[in-house]
N, C-alpha and C. Protein backbone atom coordinates (compact mmCIF):
# COMPACT_ATOMS: atom_id res chain seq x y z
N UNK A 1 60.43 -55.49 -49.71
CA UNK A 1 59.42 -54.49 -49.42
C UNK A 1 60.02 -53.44 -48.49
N UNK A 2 59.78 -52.70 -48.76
CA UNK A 2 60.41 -50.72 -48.19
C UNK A 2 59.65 -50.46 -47.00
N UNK A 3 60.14 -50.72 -45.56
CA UNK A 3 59.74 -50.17 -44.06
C UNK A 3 58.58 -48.99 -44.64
N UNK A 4 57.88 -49.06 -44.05
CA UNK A 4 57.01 -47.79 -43.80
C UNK A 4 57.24 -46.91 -42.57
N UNK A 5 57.58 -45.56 -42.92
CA UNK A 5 57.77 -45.30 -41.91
C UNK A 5 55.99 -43.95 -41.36
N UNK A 6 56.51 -43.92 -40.39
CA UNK A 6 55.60 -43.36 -39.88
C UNK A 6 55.61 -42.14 -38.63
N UNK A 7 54.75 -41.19 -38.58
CA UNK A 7 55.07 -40.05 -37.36
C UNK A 7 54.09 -40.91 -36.73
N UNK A 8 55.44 -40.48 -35.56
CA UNK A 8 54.84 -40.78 -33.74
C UNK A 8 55.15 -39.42 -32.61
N UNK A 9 54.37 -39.38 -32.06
CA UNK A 9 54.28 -38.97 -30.91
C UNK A 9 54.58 -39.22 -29.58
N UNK A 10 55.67 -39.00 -28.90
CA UNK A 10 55.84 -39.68 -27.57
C UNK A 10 55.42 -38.43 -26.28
N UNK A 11 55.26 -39.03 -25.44
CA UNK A 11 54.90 -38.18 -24.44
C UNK A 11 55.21 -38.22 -23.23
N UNK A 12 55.93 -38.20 -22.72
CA UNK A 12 57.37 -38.20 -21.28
C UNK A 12 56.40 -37.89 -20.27
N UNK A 13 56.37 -38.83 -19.04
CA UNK A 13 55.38 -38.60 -18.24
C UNK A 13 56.44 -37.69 -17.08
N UNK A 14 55.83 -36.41 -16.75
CA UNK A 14 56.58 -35.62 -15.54
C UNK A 14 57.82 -35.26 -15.92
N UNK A 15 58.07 -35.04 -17.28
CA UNK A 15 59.11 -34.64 -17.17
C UNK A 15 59.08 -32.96 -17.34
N UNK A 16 60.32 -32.21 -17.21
CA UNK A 16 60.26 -30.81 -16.64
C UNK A 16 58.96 -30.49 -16.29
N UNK A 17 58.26 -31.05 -15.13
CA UNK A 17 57.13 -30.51 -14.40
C UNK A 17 57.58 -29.63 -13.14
N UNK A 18 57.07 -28.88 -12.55
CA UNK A 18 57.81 -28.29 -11.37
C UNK A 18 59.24 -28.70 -11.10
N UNK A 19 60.31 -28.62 -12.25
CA UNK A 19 61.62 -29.02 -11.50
C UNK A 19 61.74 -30.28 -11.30
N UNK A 20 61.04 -31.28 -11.32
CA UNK A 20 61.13 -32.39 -11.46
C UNK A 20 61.61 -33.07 -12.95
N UNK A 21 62.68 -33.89 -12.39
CA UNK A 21 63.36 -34.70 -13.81
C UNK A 21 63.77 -33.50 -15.10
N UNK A 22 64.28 -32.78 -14.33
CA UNK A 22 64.40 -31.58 -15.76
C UNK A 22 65.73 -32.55 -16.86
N UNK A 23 65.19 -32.00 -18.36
CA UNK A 23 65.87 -32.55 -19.40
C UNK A 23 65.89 -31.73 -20.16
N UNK A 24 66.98 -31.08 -21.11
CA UNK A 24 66.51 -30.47 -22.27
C UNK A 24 66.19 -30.92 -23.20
N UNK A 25 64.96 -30.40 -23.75
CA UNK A 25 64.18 -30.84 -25.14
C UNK A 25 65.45 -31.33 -25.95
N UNK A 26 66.33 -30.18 -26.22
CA UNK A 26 67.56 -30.71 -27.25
C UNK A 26 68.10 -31.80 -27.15
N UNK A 27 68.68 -32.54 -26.01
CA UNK A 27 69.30 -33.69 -25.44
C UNK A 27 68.27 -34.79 -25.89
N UNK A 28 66.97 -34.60 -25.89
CA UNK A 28 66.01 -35.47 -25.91
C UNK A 28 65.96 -35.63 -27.24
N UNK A 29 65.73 -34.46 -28.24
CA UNK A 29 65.89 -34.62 -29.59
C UNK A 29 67.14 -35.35 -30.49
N UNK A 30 68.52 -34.98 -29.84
CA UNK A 30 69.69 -35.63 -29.89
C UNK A 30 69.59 -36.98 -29.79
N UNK A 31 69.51 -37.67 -28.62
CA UNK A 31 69.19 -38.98 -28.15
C UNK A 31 68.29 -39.73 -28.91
N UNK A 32 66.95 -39.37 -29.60
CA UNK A 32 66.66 -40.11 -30.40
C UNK A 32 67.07 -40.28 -31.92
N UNK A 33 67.69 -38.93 -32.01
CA UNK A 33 68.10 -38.91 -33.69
C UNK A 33 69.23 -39.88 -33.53
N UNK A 34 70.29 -40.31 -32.38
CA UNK A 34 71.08 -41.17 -31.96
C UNK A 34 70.51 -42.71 -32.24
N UNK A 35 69.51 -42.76 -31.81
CA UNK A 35 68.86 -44.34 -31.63
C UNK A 35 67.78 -44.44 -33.28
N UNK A 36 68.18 -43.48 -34.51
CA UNK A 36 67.89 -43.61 -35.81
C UNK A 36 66.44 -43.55 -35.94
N UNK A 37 66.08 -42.43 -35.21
CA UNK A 37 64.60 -41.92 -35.41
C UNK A 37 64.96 -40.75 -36.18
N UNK A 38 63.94 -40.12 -37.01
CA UNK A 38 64.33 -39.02 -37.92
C UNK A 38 63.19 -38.10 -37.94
N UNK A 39 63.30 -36.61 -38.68
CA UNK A 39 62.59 -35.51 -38.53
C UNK A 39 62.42 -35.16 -36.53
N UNK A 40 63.18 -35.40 -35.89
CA UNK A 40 62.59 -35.07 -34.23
C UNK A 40 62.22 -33.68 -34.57
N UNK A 41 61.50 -33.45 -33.25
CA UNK A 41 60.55 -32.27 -32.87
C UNK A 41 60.11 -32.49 -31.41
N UNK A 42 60.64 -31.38 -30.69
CA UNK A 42 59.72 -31.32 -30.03
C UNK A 42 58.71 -30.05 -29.34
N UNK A 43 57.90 -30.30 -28.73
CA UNK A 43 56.48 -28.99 -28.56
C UNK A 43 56.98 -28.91 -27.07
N UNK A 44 56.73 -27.37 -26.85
CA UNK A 44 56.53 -26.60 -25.29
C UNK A 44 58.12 -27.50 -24.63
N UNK A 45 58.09 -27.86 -23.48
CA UNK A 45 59.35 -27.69 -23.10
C UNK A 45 58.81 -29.15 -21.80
N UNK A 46 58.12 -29.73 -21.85
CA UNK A 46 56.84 -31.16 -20.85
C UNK A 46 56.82 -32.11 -21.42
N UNK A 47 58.18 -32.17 -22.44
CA UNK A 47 58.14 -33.73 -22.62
C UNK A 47 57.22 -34.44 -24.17
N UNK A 48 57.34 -33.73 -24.85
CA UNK A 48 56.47 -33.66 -26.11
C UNK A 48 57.77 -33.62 -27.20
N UNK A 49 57.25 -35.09 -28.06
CA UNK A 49 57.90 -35.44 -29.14
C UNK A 49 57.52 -35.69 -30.43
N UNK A 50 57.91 -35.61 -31.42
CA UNK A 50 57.23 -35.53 -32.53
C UNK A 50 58.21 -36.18 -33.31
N UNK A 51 58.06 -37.62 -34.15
CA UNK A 51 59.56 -38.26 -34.80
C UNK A 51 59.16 -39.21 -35.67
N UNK A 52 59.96 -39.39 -36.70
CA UNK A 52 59.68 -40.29 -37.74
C UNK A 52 60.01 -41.66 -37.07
N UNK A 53 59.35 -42.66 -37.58
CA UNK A 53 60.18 -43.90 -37.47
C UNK A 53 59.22 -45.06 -37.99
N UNK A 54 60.77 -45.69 -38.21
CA UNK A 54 60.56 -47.09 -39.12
C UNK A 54 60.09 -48.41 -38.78
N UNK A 55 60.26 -48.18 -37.00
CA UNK A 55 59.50 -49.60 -36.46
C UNK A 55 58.06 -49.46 -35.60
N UNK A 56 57.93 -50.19 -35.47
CA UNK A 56 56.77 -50.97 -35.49
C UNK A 56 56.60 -50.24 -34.42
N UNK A 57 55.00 -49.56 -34.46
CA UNK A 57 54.57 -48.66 -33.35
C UNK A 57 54.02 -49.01 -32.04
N UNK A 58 53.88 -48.89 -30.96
CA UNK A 58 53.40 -49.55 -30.01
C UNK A 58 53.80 -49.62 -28.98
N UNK A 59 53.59 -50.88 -27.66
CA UNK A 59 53.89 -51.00 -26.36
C UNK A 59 55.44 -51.37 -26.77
N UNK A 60 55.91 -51.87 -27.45
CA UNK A 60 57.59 -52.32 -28.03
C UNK A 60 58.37 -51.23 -28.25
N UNK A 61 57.57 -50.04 -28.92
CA UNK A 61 58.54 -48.94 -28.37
C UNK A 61 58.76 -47.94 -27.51
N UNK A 62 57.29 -48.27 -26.90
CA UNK A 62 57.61 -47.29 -25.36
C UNK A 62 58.72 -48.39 -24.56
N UNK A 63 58.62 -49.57 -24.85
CA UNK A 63 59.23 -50.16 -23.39
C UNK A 63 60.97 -50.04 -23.76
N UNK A 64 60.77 -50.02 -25.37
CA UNK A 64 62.54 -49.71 -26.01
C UNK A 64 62.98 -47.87 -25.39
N UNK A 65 62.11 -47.47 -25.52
CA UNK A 65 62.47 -46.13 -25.42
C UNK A 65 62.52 -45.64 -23.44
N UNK A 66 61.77 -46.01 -23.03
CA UNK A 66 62.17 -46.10 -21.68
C UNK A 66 63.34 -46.90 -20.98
N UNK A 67 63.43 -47.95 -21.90
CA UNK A 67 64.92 -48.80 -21.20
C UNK A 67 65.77 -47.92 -21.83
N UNK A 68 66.26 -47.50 -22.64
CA UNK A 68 67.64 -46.57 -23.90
C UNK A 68 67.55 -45.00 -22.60
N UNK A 69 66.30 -44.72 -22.55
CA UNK A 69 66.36 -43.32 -21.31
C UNK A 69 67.18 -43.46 -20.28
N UNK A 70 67.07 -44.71 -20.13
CA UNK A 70 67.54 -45.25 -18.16
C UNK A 70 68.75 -45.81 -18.16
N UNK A 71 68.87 -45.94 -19.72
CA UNK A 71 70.75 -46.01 -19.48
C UNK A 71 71.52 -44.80 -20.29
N UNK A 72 70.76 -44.22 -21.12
CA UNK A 72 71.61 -43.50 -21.86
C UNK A 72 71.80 -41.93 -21.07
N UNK A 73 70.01 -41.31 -20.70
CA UNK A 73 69.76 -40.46 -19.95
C UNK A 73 69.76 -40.22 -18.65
N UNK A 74 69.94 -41.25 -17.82
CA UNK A 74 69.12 -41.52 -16.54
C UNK A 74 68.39 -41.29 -16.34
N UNK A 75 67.67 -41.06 -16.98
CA UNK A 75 66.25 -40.68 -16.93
C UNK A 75 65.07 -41.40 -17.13
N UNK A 76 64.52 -42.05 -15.59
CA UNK A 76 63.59 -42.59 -15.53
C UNK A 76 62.19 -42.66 -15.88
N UNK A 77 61.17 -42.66 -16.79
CA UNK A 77 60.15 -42.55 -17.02
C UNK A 77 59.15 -42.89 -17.66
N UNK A 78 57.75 -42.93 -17.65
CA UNK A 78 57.04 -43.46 -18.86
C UNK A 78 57.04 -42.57 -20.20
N UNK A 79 56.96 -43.61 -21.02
CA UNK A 79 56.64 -43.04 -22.52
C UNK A 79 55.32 -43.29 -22.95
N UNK A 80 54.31 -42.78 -23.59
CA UNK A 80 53.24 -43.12 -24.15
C UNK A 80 53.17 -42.62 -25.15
N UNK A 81 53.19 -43.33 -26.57
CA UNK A 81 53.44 -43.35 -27.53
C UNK A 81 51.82 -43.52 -28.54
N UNK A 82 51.83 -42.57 -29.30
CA UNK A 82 51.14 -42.83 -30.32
C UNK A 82 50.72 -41.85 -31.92
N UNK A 83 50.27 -42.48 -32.66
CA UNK A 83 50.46 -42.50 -34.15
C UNK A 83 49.46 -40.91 -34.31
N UNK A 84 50.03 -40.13 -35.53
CA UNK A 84 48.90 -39.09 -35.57
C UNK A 84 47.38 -39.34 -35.76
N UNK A 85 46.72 -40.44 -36.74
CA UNK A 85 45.98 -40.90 -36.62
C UNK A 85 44.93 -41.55 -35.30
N UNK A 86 45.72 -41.93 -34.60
CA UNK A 86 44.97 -42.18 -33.42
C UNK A 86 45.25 -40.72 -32.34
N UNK A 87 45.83 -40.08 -32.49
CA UNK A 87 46.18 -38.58 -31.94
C UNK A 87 44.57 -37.98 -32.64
N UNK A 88 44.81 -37.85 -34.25
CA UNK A 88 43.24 -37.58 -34.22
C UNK A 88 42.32 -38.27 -33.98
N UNK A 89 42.31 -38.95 -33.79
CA UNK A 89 41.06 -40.21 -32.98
C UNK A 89 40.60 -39.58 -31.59
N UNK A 90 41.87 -38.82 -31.15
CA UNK A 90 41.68 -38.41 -29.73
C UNK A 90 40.66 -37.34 -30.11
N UNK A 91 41.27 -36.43 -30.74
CA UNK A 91 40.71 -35.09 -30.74
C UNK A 91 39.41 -35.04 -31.34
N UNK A 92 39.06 -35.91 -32.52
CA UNK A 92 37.69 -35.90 -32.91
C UNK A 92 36.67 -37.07 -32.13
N UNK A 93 36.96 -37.61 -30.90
CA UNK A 93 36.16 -38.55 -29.71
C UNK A 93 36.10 -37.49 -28.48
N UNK A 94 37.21 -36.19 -28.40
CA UNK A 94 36.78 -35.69 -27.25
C UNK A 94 34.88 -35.04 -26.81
N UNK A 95 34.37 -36.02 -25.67
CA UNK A 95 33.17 -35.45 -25.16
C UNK A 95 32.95 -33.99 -25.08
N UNK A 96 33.81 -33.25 -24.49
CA UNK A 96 33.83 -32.05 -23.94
C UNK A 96 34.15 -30.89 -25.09
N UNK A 97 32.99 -30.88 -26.14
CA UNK A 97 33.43 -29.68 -27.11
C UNK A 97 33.26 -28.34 -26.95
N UNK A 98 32.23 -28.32 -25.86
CA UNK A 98 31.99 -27.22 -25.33
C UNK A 98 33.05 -26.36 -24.42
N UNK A 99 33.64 -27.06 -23.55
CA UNK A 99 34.71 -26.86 -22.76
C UNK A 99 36.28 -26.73 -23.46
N UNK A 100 36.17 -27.48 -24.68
CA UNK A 100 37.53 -27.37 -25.45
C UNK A 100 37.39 -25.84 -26.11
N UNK A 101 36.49 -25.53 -26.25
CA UNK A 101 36.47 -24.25 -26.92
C UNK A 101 36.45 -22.99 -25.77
N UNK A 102 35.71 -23.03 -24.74
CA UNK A 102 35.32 -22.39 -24.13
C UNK A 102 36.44 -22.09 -22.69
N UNK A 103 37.36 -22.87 -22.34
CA UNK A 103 37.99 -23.34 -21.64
C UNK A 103 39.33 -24.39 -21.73
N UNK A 104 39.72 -24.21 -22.77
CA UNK A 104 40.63 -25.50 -23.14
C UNK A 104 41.76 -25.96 -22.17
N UNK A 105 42.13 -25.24 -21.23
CA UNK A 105 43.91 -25.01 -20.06
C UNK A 105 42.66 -25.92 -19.41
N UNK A 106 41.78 -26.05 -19.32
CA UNK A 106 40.85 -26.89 -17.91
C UNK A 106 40.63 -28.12 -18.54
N UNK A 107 40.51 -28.74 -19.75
CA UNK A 107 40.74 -29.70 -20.12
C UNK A 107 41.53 -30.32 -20.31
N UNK A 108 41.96 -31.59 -19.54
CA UNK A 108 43.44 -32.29 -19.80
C UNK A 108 42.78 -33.75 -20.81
N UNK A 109 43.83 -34.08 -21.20
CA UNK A 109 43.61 -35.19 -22.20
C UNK A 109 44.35 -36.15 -21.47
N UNK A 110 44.53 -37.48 -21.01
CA UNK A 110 44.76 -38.39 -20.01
C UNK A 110 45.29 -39.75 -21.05
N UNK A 111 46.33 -39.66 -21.07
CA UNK A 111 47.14 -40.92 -21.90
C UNK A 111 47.52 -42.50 -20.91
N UNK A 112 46.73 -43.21 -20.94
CA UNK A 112 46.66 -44.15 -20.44
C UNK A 112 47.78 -45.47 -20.55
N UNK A 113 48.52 -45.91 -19.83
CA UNK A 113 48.97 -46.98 -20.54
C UNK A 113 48.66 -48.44 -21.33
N UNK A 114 47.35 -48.76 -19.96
CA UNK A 114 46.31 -49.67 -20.63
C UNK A 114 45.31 -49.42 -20.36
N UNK A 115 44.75 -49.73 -21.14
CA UNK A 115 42.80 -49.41 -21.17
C UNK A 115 42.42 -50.01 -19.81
N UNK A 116 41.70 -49.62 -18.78
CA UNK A 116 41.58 -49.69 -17.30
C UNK A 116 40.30 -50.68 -17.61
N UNK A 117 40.23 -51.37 -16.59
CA UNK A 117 38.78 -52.43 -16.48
C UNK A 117 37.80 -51.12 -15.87
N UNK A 118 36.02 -52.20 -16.22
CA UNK A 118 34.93 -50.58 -15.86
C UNK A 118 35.20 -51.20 -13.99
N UNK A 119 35.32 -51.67 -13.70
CA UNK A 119 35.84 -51.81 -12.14
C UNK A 119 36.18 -50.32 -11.74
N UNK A 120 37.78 -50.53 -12.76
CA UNK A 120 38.66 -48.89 -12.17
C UNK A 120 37.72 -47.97 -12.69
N UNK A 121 37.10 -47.84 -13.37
CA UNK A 121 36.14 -46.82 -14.01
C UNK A 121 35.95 -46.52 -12.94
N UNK A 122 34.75 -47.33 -12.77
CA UNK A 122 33.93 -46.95 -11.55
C UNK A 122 33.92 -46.22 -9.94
N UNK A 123 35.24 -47.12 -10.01
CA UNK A 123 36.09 -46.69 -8.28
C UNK A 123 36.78 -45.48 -8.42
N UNK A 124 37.04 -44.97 -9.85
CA UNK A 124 37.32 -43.36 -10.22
C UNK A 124 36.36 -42.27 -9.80
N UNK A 125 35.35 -43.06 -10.54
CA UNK A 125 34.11 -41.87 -10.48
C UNK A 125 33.47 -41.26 -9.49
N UNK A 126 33.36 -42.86 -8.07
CA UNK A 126 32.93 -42.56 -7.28
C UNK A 126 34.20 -42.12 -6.17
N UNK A 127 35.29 -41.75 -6.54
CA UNK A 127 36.30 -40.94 -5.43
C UNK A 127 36.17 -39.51 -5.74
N UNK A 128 35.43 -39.34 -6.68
CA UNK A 128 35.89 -37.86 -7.58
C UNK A 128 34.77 -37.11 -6.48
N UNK A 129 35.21 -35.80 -5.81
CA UNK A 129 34.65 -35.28 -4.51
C UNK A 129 34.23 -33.91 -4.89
N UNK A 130 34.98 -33.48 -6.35
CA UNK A 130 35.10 -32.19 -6.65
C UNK A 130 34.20 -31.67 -7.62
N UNK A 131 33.82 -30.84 -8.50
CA UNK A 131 33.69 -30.36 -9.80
C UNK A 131 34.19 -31.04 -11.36
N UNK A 132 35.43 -31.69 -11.02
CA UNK A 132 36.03 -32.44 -11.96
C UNK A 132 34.47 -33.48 -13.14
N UNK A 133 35.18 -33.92 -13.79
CA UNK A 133 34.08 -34.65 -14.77
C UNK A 133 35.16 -35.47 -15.67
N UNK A 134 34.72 -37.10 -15.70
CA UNK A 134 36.00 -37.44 -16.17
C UNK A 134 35.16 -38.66 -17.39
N UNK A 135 35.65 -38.51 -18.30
CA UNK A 135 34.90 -39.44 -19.37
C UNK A 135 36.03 -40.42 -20.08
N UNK A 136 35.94 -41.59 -20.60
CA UNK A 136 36.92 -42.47 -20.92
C UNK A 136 36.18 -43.04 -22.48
N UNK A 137 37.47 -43.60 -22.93
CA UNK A 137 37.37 -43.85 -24.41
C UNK A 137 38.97 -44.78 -24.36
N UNK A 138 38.97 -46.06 -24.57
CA UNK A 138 40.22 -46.76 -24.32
C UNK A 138 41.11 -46.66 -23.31
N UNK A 139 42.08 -46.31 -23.80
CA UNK A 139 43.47 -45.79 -23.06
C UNK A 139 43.78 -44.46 -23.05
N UNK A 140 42.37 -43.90 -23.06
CA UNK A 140 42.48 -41.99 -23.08
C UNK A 140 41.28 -41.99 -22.29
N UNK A 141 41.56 -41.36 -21.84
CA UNK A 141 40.75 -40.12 -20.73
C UNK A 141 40.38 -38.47 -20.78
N UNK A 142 39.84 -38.26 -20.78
CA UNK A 142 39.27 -36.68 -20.81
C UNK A 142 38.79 -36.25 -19.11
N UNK A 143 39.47 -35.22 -18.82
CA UNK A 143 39.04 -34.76 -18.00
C UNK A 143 38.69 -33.26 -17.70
N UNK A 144 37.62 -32.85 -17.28
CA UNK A 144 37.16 -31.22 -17.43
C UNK A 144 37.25 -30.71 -16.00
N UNK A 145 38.01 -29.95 -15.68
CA UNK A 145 38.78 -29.53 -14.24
C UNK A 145 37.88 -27.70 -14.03
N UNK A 146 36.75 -27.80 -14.05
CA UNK A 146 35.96 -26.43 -14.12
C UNK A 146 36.97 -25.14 -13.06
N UNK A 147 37.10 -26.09 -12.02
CA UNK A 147 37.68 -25.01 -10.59
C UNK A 147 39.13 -24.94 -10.68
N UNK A 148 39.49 -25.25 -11.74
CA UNK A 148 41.11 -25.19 -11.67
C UNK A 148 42.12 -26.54 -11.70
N UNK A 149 43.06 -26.63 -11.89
CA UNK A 149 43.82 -27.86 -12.06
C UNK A 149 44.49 -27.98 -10.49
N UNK A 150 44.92 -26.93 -10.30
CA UNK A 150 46.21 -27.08 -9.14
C UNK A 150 45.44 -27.41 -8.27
N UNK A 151 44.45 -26.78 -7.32
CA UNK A 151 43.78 -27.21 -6.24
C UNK A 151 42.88 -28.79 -6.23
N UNK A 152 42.71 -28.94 -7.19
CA UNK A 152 41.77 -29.86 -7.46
C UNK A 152 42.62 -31.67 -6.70
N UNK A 153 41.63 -32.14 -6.37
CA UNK A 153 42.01 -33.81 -5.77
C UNK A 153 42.47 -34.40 -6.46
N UNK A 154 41.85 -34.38 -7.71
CA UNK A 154 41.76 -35.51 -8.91
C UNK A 154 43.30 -35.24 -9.33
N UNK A 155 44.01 -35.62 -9.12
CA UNK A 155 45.78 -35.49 -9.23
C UNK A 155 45.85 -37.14 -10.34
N UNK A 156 47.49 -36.88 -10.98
CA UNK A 156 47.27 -37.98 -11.57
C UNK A 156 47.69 -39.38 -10.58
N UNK A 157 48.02 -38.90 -9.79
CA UNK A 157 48.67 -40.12 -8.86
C UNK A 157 47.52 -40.68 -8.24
N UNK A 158 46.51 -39.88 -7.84
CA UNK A 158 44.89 -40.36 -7.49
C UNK A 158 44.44 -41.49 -8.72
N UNK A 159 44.30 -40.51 -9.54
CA UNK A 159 43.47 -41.47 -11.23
C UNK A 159 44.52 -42.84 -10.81
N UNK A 160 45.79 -42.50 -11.11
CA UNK A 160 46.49 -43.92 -11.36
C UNK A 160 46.47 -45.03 -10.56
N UNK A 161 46.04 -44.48 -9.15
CA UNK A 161 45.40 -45.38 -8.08
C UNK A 161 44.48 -45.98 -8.35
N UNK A 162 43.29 -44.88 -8.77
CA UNK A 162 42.15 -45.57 -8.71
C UNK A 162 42.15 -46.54 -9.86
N UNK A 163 42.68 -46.28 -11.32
CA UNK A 163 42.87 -46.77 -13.00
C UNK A 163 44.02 -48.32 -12.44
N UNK A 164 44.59 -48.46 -11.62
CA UNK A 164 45.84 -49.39 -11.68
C UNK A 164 46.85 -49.20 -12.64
N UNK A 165 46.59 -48.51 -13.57
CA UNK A 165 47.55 -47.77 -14.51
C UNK A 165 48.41 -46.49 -14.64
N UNK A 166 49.38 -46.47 -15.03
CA UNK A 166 50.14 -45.09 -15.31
C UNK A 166 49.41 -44.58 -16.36
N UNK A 167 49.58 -43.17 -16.05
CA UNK A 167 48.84 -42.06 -17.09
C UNK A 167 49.98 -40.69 -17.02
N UNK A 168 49.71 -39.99 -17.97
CA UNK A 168 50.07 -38.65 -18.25
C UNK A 168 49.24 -38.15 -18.97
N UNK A 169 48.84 -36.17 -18.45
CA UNK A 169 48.19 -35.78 -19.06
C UNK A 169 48.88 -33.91 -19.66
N UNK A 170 47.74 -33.81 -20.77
CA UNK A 170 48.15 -32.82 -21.57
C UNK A 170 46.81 -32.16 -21.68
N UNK A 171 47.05 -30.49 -21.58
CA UNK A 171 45.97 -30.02 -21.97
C UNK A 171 45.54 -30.35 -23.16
N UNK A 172 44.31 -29.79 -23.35
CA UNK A 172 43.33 -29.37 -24.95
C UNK A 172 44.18 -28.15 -25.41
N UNK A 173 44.81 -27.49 -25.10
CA UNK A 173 45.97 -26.77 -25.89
C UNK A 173 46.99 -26.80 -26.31
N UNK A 174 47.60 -27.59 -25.15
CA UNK A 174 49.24 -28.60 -25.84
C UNK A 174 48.63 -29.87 -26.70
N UNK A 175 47.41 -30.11 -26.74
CA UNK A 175 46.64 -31.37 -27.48
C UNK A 175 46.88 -30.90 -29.00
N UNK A 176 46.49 -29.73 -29.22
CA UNK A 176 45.74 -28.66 -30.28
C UNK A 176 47.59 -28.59 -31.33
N UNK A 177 48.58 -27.84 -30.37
CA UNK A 177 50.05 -27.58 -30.75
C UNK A 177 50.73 -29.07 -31.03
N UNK A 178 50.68 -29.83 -30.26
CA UNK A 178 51.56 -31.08 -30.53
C UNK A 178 50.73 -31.60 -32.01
N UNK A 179 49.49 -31.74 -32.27
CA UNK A 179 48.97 -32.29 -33.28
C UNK A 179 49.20 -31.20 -34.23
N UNK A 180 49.40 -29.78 -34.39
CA UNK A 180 50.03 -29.20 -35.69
C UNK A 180 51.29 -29.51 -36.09
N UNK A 181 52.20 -30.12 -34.91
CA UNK A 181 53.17 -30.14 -34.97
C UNK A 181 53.70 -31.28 -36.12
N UNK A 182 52.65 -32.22 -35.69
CA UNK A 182 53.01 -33.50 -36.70
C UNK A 182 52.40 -33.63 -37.72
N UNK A 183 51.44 -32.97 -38.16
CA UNK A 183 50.69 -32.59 -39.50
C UNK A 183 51.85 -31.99 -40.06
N UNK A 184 52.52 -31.17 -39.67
CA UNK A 184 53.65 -30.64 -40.64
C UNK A 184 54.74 -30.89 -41.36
């Protein structure tokens, strides 16, 4: 029986953010076509991947693809990985349709590593001091940042406190580009 292969999506937590962990997309694209992933792609220049592959999708290949980074790249970081199908899962569950249209740079999309207990829910909701508005659906998060991103509390190192989990997030516009990207 013939591998199925399949597009994935990876998503590099912090990488080229303010100068932090800078990598070139190319090196990154290189490196996996190296480790026999095929069609690479990647969106904007934050760590956005777009790649064929033949194994088995999941927590097995973020944790493959973060160990191969840290020796091949030095480059330390999370991966959060997932299938276009559940990419549209994201986009057709987002709460905030009003705001995706109206505002989309203020909506971040929040990639979870594991689905948080309603405990962390909760101890989220009630730290949140600001304007922010934060709604959950698994191991994704939506968050609507009305007053701006930069000033705002709700940082991801806050969420990940309050969640016990690592997260990375992406606007509703790099949401919108990375998912044409892999339709194609």
């Amino acid at each position: 029986m013939a591998a199925t292969t399949t597009t994935v999506i990876a998503l590099l937590r912090a990488v080229n953010v303010g100068g932090r962990k800078p990598v070139p997309m190319s090196d990154l694209r290189g490196w996996l076509e190296e480790l026999g992933f095929s069609e690479v792609r990647s969106v904007l220049q934050s760590g956005n991947l777009v790649f064929r592959s033949d194994a088995v999708v999941g927590a097995d290949i973020e944790r493959f693809l973060e160990a191969e980074a840290g020796k091949r790249l030095q480059l330390h970081t999370d991966f959060f990985i997932r299938t276009v199908p559940e990419w549209k899962r994201i986009v057709e569950r987002n709460p905030f349709e009003v705001e995706a249209e109206r505002d989309p740079a203020h909506l971040v999309v929040l990639f979870l590593k594991d689905e948080p207990g309603i405990g962390n829910i909760e101890a989220l909701q009630a730290s949140i001091s600001g304007p922010e508005i934060v709604r959950f659906d698994g191991r994704t998060a939506y968050a609507v940042y009305p007053a701006g991103i930069g000033e705002s509390r709700l940082t991801t190192a806050a969420i990940e406190k309050k969640l016990g989990t690592r997260c990375t997030g992406r606007n509703w516009n790099t949401l919108q580009k990375v998912l044409a990207i892999a339709r194609s």
